[in-house]
Protein backbone atom coordinates (compact mmCIF):
# COMPACT_ATOMS: atom_id res chain seq x y z
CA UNK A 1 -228.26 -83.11 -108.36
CA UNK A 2 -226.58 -80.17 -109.73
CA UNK A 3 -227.10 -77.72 -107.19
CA UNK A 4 -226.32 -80.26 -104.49
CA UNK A 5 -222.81 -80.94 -106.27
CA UNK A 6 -222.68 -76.93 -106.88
CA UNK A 7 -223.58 -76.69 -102.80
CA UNK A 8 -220.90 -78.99 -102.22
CA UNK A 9 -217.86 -77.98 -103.79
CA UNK A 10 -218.26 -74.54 -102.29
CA UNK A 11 -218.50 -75.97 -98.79
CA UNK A 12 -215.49 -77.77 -99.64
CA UNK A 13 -213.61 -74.87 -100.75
CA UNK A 14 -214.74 -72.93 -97.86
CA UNK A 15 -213.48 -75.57 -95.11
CA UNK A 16 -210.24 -75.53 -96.97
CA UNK A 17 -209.77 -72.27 -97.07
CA UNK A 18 -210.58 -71.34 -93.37
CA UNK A 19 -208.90 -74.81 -92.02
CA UNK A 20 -205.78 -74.41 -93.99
CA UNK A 21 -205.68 -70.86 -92.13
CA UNK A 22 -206.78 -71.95 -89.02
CA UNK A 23 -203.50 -74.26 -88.70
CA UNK A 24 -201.34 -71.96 -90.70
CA UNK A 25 -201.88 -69.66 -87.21
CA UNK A 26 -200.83 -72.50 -85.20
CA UNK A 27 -197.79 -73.29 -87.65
CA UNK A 28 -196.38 -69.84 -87.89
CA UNK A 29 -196.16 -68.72 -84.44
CA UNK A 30 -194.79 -72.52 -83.35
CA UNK A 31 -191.86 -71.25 -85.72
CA UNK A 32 -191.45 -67.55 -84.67
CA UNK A 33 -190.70 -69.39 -81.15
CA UNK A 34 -188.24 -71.71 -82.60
CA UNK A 35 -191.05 -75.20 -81.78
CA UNK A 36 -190.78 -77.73 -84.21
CA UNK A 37 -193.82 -79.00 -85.83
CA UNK A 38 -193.82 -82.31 -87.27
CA UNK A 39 -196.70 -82.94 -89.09
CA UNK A 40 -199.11 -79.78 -90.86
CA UNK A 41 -202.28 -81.87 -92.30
CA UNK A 42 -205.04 -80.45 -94.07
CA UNK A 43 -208.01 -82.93 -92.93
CA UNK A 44 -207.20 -85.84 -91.02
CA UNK A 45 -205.15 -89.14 -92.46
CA UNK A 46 -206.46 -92.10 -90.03
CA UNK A 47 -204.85 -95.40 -91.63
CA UNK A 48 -203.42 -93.40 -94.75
CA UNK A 49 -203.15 -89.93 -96.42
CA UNK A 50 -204.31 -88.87 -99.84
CA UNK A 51 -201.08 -86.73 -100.26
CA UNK A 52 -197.54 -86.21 -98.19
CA UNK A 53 -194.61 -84.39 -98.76
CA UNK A 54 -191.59 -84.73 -96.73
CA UNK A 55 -188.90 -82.25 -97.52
CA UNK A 56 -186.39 -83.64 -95.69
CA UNK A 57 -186.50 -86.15 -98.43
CA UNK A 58 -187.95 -84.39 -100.47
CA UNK A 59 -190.26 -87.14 -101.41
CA UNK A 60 -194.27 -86.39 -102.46
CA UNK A 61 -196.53 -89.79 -102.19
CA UNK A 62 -199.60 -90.76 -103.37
CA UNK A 63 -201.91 -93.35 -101.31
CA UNK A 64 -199.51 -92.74 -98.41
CA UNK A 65 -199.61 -95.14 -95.43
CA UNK A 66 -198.68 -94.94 -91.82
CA UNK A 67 -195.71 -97.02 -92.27
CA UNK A 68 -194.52 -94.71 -95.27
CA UNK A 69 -195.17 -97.10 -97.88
CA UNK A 70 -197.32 -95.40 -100.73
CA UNK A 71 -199.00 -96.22 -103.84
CA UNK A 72 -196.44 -94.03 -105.65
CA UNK A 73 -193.42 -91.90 -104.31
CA UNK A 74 -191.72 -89.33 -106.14
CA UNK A 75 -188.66 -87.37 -106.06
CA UNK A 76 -189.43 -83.66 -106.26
CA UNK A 77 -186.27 -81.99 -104.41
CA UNK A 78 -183.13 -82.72 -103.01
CA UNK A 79 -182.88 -84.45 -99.67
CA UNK A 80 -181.60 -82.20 -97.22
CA UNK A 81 -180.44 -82.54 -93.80
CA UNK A 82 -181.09 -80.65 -90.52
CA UNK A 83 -179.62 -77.90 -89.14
CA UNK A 84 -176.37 -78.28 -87.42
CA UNK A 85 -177.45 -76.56 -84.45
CA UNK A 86 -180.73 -78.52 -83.85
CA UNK A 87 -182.80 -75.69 -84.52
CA UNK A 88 -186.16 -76.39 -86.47
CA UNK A 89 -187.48 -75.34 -90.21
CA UNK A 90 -189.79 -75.85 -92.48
CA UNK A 91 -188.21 -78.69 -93.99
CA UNK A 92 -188.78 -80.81 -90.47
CA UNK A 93 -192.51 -80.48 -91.30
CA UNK A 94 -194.19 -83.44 -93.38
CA UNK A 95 -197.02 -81.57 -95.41
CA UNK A 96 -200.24 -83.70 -96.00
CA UNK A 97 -203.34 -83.92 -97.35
CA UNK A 98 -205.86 -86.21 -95.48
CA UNK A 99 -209.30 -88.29 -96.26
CA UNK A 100 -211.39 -87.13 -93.72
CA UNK A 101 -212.61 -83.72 -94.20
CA UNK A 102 -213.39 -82.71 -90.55
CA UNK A 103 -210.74 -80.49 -90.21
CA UNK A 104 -206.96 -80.07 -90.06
CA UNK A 105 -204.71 -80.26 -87.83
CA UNK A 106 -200.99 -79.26 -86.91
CA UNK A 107 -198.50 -81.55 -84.58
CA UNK A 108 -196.42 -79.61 -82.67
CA UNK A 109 -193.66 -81.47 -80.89
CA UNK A 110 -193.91 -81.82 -77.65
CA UNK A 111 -197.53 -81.28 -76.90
CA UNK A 112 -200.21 -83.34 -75.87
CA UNK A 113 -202.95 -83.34 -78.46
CA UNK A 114 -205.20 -85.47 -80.49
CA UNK A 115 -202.39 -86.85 -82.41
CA UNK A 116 -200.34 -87.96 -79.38
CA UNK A 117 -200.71 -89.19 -75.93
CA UNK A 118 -198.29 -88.37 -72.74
CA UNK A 119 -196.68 -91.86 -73.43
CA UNK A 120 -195.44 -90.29 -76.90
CA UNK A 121 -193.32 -87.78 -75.60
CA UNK A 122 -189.97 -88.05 -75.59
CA UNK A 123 -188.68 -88.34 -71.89
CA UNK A 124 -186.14 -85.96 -71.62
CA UNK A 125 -187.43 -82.52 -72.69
CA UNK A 126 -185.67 -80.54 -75.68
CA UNK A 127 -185.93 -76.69 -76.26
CA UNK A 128 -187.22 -77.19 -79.89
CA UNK A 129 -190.65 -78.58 -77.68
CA UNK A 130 -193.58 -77.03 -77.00
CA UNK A 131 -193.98 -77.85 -73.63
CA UNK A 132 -190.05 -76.35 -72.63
CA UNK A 133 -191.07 -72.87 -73.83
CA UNK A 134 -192.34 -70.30 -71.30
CA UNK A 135 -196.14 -70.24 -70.64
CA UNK A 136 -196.95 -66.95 -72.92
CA UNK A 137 -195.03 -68.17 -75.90
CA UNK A 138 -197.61 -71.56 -75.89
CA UNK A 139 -200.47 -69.28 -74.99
CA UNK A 140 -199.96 -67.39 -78.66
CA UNK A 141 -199.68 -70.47 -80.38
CA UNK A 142 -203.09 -71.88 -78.83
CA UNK A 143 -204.75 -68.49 -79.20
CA UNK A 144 -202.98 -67.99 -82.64
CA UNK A 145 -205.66 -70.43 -85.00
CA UNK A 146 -208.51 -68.16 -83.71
CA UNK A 147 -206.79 -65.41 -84.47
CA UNK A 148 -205.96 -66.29 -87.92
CA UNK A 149 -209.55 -67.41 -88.46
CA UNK A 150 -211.09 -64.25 -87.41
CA UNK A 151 -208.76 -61.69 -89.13
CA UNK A 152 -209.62 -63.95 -92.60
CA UNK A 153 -213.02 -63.16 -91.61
CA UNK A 154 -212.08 -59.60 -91.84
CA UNK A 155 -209.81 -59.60 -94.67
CA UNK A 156 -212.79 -60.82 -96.69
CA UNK A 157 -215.16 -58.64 -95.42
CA UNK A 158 -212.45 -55.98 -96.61
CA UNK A 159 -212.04 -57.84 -100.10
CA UNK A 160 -215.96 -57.33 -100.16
CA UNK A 161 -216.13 -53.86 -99.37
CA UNK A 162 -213.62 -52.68 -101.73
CA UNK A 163 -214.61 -55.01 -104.56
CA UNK A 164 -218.42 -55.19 -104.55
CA UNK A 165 -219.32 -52.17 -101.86
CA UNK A 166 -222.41 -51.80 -99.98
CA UNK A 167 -225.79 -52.45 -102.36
CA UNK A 168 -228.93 -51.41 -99.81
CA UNK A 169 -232.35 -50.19 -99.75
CA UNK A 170 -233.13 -48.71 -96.55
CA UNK A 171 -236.01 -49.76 -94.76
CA UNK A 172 -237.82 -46.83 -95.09
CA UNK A 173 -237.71 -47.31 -98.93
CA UNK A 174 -239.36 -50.51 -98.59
CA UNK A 175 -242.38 -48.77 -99.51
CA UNK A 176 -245.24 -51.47 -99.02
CA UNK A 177 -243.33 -52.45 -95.85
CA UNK A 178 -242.65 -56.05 -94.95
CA UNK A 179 -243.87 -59.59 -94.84
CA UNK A 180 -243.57 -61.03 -91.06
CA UNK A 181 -243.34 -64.62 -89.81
CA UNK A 182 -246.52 -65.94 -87.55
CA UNK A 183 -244.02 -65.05 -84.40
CA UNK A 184 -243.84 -61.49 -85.63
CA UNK A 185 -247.77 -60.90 -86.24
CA UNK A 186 -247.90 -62.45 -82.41
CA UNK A 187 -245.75 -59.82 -81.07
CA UNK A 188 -247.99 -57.37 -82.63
CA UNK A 189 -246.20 -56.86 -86.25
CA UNK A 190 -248.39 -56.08 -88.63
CA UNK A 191 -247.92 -57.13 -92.86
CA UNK A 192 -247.07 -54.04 -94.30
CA UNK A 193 -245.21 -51.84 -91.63
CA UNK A 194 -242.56 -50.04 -92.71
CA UNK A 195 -239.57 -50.63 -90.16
CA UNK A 196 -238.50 -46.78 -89.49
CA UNK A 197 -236.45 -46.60 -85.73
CA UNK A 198 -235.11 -49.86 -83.16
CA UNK A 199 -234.82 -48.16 -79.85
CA UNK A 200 -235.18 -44.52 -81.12
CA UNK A 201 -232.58 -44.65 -83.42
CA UNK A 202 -232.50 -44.81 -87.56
CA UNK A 203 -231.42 -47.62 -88.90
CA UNK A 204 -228.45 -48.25 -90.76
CA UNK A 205 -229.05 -50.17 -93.86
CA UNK A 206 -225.34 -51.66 -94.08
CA UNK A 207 -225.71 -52.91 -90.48
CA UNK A 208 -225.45 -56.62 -90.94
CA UNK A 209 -226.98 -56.84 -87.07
CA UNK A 210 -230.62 -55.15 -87.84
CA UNK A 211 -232.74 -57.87 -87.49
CA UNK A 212 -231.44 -59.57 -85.05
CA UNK A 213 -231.39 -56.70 -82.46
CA UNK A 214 -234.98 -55.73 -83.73
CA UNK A 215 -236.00 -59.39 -81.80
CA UNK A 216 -234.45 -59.03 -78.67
CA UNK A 217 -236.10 -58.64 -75.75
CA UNK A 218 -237.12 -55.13 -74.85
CA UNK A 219 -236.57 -53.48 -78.12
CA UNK A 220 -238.71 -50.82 -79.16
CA UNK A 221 -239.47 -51.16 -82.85
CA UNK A 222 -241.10 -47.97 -84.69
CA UNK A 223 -243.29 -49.24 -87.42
CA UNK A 224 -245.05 -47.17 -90.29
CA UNK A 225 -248.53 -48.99 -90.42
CA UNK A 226 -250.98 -48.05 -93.10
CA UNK A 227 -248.42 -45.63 -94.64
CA UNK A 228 -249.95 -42.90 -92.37
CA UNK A 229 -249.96 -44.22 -88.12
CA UNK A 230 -246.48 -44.39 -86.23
CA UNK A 231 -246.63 -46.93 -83.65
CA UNK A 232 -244.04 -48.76 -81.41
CA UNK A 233 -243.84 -52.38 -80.47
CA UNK A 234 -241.70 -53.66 -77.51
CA UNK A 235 -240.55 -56.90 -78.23
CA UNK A 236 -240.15 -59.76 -75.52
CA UNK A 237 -238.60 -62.86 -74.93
CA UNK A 238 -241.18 -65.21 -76.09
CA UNK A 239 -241.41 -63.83 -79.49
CA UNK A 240 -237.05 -65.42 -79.63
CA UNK A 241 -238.52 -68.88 -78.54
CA UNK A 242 -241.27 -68.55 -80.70
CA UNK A 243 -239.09 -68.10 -83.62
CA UNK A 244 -236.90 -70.65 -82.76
CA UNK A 245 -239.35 -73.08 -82.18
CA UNK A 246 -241.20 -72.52 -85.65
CA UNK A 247 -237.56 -72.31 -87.32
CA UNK A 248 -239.29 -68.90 -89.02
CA UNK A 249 -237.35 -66.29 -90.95
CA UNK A 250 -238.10 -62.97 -89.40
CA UNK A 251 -239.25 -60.95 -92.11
CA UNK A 252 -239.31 -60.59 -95.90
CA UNK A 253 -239.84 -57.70 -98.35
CA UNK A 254 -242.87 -56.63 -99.60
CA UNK A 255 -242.49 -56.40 -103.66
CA UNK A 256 -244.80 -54.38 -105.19
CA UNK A 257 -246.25 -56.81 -108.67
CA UNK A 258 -245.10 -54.48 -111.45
CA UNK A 259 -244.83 -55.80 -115.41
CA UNK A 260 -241.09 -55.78 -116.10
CA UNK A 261 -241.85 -57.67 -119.88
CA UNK A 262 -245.26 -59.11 -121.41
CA UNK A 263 -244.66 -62.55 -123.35
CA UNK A 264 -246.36 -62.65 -126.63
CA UNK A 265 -249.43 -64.71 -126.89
CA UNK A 266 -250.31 -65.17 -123.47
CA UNK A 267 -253.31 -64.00 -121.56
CA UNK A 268 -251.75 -60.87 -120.14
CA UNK A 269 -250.60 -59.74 -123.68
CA UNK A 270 -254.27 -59.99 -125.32
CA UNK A 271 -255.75 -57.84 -122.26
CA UNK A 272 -253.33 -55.61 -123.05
CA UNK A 273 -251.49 -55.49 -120.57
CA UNK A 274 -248.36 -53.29 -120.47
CA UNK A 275 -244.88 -53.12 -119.21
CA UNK A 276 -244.63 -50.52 -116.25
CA UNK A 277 -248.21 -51.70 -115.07
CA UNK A 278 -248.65 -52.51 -111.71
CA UNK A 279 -251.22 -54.97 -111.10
CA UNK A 280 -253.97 -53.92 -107.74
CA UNK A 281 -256.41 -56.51 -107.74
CA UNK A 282 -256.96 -60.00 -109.80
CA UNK A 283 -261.11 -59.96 -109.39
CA UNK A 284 -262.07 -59.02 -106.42
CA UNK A 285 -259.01 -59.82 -104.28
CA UNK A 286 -256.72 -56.76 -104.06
CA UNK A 287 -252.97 -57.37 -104.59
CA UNK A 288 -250.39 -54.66 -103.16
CA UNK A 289 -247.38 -57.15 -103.49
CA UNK A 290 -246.92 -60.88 -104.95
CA UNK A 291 -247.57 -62.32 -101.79
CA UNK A 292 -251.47 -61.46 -102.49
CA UNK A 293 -250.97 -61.83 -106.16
CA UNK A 294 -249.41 -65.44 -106.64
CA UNK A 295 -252.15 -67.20 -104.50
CA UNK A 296 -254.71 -64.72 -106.16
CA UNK A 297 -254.17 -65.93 -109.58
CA UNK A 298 -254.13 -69.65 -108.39
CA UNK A 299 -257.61 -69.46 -107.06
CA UNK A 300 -258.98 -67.96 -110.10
CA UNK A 301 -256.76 -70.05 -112.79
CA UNK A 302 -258.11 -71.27 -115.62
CA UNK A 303 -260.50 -68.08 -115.91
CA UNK A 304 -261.16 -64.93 -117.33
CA UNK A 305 -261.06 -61.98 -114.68
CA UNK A 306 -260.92 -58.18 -114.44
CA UNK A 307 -257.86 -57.04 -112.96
CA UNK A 308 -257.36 -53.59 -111.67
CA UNK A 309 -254.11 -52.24 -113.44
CA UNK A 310 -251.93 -48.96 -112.66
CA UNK A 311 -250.87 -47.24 -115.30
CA UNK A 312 -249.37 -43.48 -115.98
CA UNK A 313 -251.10 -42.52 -112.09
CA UNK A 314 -254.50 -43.36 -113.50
CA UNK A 315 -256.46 -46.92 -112.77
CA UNK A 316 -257.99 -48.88 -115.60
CA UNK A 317 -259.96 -52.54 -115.48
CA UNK A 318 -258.84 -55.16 -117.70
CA UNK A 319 -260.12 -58.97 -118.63
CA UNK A 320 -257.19 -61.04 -118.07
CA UNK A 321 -257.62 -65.23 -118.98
CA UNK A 322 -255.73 -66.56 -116.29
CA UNK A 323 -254.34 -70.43 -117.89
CA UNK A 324 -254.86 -73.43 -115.49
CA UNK A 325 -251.41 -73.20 -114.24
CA UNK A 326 -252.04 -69.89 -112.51
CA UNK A 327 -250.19 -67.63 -115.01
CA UNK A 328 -250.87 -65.23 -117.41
CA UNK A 329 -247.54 -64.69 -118.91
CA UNK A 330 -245.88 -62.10 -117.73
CA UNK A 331 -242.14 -61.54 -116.05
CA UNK A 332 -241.98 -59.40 -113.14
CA UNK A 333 -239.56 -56.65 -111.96
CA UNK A 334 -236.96 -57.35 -109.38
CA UNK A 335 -236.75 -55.52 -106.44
CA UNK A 336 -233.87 -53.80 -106.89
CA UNK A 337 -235.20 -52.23 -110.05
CA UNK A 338 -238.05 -50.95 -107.64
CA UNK A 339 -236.96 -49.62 -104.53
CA UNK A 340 -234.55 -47.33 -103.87
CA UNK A 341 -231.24 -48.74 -103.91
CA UNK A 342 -228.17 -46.87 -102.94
CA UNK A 343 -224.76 -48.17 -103.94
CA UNK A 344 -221.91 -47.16 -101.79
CA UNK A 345 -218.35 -47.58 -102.73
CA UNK A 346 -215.16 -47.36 -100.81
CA UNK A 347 -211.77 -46.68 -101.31
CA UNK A 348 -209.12 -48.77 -99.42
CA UNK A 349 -209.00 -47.11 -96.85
CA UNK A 350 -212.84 -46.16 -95.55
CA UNK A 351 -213.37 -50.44 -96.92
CA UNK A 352 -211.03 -51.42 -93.60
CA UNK A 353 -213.14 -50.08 -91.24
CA UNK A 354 -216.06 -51.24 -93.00
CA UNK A 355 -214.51 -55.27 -92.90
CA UNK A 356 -213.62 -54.59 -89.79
CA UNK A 357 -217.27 -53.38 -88.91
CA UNK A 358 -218.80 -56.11 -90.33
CA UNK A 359 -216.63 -59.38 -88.36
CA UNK A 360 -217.17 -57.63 -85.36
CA UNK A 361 -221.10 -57.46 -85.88
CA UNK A 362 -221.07 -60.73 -87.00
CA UNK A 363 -218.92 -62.24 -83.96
CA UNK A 364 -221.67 -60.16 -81.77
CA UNK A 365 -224.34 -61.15 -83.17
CA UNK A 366 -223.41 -64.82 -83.00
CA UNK A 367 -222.45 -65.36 -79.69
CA UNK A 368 -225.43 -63.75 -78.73
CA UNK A 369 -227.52 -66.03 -80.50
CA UNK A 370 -226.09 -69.29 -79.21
CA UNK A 371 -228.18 -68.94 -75.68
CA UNK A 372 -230.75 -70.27 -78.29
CA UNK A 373 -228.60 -73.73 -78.08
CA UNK A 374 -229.33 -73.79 -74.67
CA UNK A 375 -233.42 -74.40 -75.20
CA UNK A 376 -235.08 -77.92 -76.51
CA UNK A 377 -235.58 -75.79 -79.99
CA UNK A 378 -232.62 -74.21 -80.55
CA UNK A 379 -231.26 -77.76 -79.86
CA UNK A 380 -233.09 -79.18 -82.01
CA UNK A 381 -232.17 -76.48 -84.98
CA UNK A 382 -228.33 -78.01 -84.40
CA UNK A 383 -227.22 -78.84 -87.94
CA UNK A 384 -223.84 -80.47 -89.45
CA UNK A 385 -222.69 -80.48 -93.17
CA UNK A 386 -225.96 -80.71 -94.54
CA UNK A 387 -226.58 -77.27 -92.60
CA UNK A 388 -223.29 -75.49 -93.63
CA UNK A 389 -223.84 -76.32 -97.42
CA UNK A 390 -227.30 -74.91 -97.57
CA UNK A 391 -225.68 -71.85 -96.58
CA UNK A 392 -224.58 -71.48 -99.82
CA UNK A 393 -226.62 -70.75 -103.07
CA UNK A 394 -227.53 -73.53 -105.99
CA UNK A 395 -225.36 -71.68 -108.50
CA UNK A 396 -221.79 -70.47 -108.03
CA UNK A 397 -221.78 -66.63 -106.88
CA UNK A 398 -218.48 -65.43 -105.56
CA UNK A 399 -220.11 -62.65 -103.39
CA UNK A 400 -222.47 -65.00 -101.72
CA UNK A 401 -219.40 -67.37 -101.75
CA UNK A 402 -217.20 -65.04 -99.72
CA UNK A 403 -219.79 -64.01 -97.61
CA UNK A 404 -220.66 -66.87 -96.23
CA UNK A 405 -216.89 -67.79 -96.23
CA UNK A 406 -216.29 -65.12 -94.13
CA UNK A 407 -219.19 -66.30 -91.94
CA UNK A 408 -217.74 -69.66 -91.26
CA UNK A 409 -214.62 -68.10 -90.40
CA UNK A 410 -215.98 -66.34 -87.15
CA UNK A 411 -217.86 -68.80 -86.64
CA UNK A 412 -215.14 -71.25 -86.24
CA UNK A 413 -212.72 -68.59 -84.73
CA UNK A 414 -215.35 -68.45 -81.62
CA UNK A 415 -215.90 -72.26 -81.84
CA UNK A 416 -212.48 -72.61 -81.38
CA UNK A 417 -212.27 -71.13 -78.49
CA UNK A 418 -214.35 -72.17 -76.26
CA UNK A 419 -213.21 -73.58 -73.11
CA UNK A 420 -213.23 -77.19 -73.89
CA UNK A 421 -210.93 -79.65 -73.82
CA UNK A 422 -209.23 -80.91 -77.44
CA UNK A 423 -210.04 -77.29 -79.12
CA UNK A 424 -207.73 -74.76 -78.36
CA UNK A 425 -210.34 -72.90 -75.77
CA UNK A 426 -209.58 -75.87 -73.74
CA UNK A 427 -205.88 -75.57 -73.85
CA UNK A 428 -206.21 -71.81 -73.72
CA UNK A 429 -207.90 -72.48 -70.45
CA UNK A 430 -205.25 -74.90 -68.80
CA UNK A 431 -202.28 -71.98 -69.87
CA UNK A 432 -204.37 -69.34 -67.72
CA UNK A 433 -204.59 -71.65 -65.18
CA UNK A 434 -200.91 -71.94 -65.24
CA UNK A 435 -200.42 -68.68 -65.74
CA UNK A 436 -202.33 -67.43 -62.91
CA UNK A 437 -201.68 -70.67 -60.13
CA UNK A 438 -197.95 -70.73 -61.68
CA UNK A 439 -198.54 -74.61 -61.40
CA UNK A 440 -198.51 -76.48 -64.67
CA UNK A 441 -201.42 -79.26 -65.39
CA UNK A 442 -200.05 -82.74 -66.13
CA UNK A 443 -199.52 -84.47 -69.30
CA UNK A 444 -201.67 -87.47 -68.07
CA UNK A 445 -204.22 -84.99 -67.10
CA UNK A 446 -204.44 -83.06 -70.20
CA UNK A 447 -204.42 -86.04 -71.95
CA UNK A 448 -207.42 -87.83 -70.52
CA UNK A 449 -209.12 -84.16 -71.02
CA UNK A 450 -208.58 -84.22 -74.20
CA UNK A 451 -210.27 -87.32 -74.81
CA UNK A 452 -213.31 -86.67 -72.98
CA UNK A 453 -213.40 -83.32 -74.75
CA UNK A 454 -213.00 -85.29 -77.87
CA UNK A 455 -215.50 -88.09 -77.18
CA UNK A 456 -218.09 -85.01 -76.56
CA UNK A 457 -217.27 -83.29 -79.78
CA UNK A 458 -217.66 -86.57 -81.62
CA UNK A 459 -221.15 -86.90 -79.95
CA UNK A 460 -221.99 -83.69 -81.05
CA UNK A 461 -220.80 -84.35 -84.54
CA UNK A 462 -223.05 -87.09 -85.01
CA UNK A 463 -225.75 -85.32 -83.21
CA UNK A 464 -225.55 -82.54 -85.34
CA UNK A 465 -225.44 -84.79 -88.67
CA UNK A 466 -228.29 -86.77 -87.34
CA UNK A 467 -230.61 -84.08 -87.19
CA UNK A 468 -230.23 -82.99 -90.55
CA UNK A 469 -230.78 -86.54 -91.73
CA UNK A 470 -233.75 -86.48 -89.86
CA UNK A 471 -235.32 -82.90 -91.22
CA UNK A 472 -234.19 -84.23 -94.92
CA UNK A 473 -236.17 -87.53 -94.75
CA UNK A 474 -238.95 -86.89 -91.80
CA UNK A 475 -239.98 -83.68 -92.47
């Protein structure tokens, strides 16, 4: 239950973060071209709204309702009155904090969105509107919320770099190579091949990109197999649907099963076992890495067995009683204490490219991997909150935190923009139109475009949520 709450909050401050952004684009450039915006809502307030402020009053409720009665009101500034000359401010904005966390959104006067219909607009046009200003001016506000979205992404990634740095161990460092899904052994991967060269070229560890563009079709892989043949594998497009269809991780490392400490008492400490040993076999199964060990020592628990120990370059044999849990008490050393990390550090200026480096891989590499939506599995794989929070780890770690966080930001940045109606892709795609046919789409017709854009999101929503309902309980 912990982990779920920990999950949880740090979804929540995630969506926040990126919505509150995501709006703030839409908000500031509405200003810079003197638009008014009435309303700037994080999540959405159907019936009532957790928090408002109106500064024109200068009022902040509790328990708000639509017809501006509240469970409490207080007085926080002085009411002021607008500008003599019409023109808008911040004050003509009513700040709010809504119920429903799926999403935010900012009302702009004088544009037809999912807070207003073509019925709602005033009749006579005014030059604070959205819809009097040229075509360009309400292109950058539409475009303006992706915009924000994705340069957060990249701020992070810049926070990241300059903060944390790069921590990698090249793949040729992974010495006893890697671990590889059923899809990968199909393709002709082998457990234990050292990745060394995609396409004829080395690898960079920092790429953020690498495994994806190792599974595409028609990418030549160079392996390391047996720590002595060099072999190359040309990947092809059933080895994607494969791994979409058995939801499989690509790879994993390879962790060689050296003693980091020795608890007192247990079996491992009577063999005489030491730290700095690495353990080869457990009987007669041999065990290069913990993926041979752990099942080893299950099939032989409760017993006493010779196991084949490192130690100093030479090899001795030592009876080890295994306990009927499958342990012999022992703690193991972490890969990074093993392989041969290298910890890069930037100053401010060599960590902007590097942010900027890493959105733009990551807005690559995702919109190249949503043709998977477009099969029955990567359909299928379609998640919803349940998705997005397992993203995140069960305790709080700010690095995975804004990592992910900067994630979710592309990923709603290029969301955002797609062409359909009710996200700003689809109003994007109505200004070009009007840009291009000089011939502006009606309000009635935008309007009903909305909605069906809407209704389809809505679907999707649910669709989305469904399916990780059903992988939680069914499967």
């Amino acid at each position: 239950m912990e982990s779920f709450l920990i999950k949880a909050l740090q979804l929540i401050v995630a969506l926040v973060l990126l919505v509150t952004v995501h709006e703030f684009g839409h908000y500031i450039f509405a200003r810079i071209f003197g638009i008014k915006v009435n309303r700037f809502y994080l999540f959405f307030n159907p019936g009532f709204s957790l928090l408002k402020y109106n500064p024109t009053k200068g009022t902040l409720q509790l328990l708000s309702k639509s017809d501006d009665s509240a469970a409490a009101t207080f007085q926080v500034s002085k009411p002021r009155q607008p500008r003599a000359d019409g023109r808008p401010t911040w004050r003509d904005t009513i700040y709010g904090l809504g119920w429903l966390p799926l999403g935010g959104y900012c009302d702009i006067a004088g544009m037809v969105d999912e807070t207003k219909s073509a019925k709602d607009l005033a009749a006579e046009p005014q030059p604070w509107e959205f819809r009097t200003k040229a075509a360009w001016k309400r292109l950058l506000v539409m475009v303006a919320g992706v915009l924000f979205n994705f340069l957060l992404a990249i701020v992070i990634y810049i926070g990241i770099a300059l903060h944390w740095g790069d921590r990698v161990v090249p793949y040729q460092a992974m010495t006893e190579g890697m671990d590889f899904s059923q899809p990968m052994l199909d393709a002709g991967f082998r457990n234990g091949d050292v990745i060394l060269q995609l396409d004829g070229k080395e690898i960079d560890p920092r790429d953020m990109s690498t495994a994806w563009d190792m599974i595409q079709p028609g990418t030549r892989v160079s392996v390391l197999r047996n720590h002595r043949d060099t072999l190359t594998i040309v990947t092809d497009r059933r080895l994607l649907d494969r791994l979409v269809e058995a939801n499989a991780s690509y790879m994993t490392i390879r962790v060689p099963v050296i003693v980091n400490q020795v608890l007192g008492g247990e079996g491992a400490a009577r063999a005489g076992i030491r730290e700095g040993d690495r353990i080869l076999a457990v009987a007669s199964d041999t065990t290069p890495t913990l993926t041979e060990f752990f099942p080893a020592l299950t099939r032989q628990a409760a017993k006493t067995v010779d196991m084949t120990v490192e130690r100093d370059g030479k090899t001795i044999s030592l009876p080890v009683e295994i306990n009927s849990d499958g342990k012999i008490g022992i703690q193991l050393t972490s890969p990074d204490k093993i392989f041969d990390v290298t910890d890069i550090r930037y100053s401010f200026l060599e960590a902007v490219p590097r942010g900027w480096q890493n959105g733009v891989d990551q807005l690559t590499t995702y919109v190249s991997s949503l043709k998977l939506l477009f099969t029955k599995q990567g359909a299928q794989s379609v998640g919803g909150f349940g998705t997005l929070g397992s993203l995140f780890p069960n305790q709080w770690n700010w690095y995975s935190f804004w990592q992910i966080a900067a994630f979710l930001s592309v990923i709603l940045a290029f969301m955002n923009i797609i062409p359909i109606p009710a996200l700003d892709g689809g109003y994007t795609l109505f200004l070009l139109i009007e840009i291009v046919t000089r011939r502006k789409p009606g309000e009635r017709f935008i309007e009903v475009a909305n909605m069906i854009g809407m209704g389809f999101l809505l679907l999707l929503l649910v669709y989305a949520n469904l399916n990780d309902v059903y992988r939680l309980v069914l499967k």
